[in-house]
Protein backbone atom coordinates (compact mmCIF):
# COMPACT_ATOMS: atom_id res chain seq x y z
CA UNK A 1 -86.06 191.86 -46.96
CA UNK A 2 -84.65 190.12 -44.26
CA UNK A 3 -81.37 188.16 -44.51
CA UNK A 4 -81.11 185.03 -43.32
CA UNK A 5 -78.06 182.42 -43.26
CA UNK A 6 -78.69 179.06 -44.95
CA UNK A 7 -77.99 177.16 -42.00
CA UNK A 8 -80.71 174.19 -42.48
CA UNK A 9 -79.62 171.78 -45.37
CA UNK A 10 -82.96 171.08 -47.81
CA UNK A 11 -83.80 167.26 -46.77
CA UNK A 12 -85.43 166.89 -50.44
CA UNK A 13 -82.09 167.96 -51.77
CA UNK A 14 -80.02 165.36 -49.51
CA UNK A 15 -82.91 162.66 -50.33
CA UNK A 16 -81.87 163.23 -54.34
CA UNK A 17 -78.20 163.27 -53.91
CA UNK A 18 -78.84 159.83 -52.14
CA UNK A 19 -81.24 158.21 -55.06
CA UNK A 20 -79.32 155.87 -57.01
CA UNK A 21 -80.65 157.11 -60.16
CA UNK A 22 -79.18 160.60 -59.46
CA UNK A 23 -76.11 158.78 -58.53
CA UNK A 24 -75.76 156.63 -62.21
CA UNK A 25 -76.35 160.00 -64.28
CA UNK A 26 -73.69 161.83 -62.24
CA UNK A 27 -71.37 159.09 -62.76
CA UNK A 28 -72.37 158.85 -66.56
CA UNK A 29 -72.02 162.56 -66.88
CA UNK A 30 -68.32 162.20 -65.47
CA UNK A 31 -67.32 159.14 -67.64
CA UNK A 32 -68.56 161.62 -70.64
CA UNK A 33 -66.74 164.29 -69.57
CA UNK A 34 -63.39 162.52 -69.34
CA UNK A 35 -63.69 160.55 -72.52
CA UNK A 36 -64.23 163.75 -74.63
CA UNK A 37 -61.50 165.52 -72.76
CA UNK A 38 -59.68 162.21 -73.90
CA UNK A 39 -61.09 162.32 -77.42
CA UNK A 40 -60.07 166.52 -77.52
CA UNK A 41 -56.64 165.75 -75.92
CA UNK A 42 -55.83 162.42 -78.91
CA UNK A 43 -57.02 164.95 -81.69
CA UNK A 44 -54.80 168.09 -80.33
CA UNK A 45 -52.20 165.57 -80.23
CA UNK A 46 -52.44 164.06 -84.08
CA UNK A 47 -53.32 167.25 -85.11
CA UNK A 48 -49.89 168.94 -84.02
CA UNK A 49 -48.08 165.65 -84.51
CA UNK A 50 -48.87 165.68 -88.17
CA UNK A 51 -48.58 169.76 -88.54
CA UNK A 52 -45.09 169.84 -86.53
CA UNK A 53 -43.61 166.83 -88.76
C-alpha cells in the first residue's frame, strides 16, 4: 500500500463545480437551509414567547 499525497486536483471534479447546474442546486440547497433555520428559529421564538408569558 503505498501512500501517496493528493497533490493533483481531479479536473472532472473542477469541471462540475464549474457547471451551472451544480452551481443553481448548491445555491438552492443554501436558500433551503437558511429558510428552515429561519422557520426553526420563528417557531423557538413563539413557542417560548407564548410558554414564558
Amino acid at each position: 500500500m503505498s501512500e501517496q499525497p493528493e497533490k493533483t486536483h481531479n479536473p472532472l471534479l473542477e469541471d462540475e463545480r464549474k457547471n451551472p447546474v451544480y452551481r443553481m442546486g448548491q445555491a438552492i440547497a443554501g436558500f433551503m437551509l437558511a429558510v428552515w433555520a429561519g422557520v426553526l428559529a420563528l417557531v423557538f421564538f413563539l413557542v417560548f414567547r407564548f410558554w414564558l408569558s
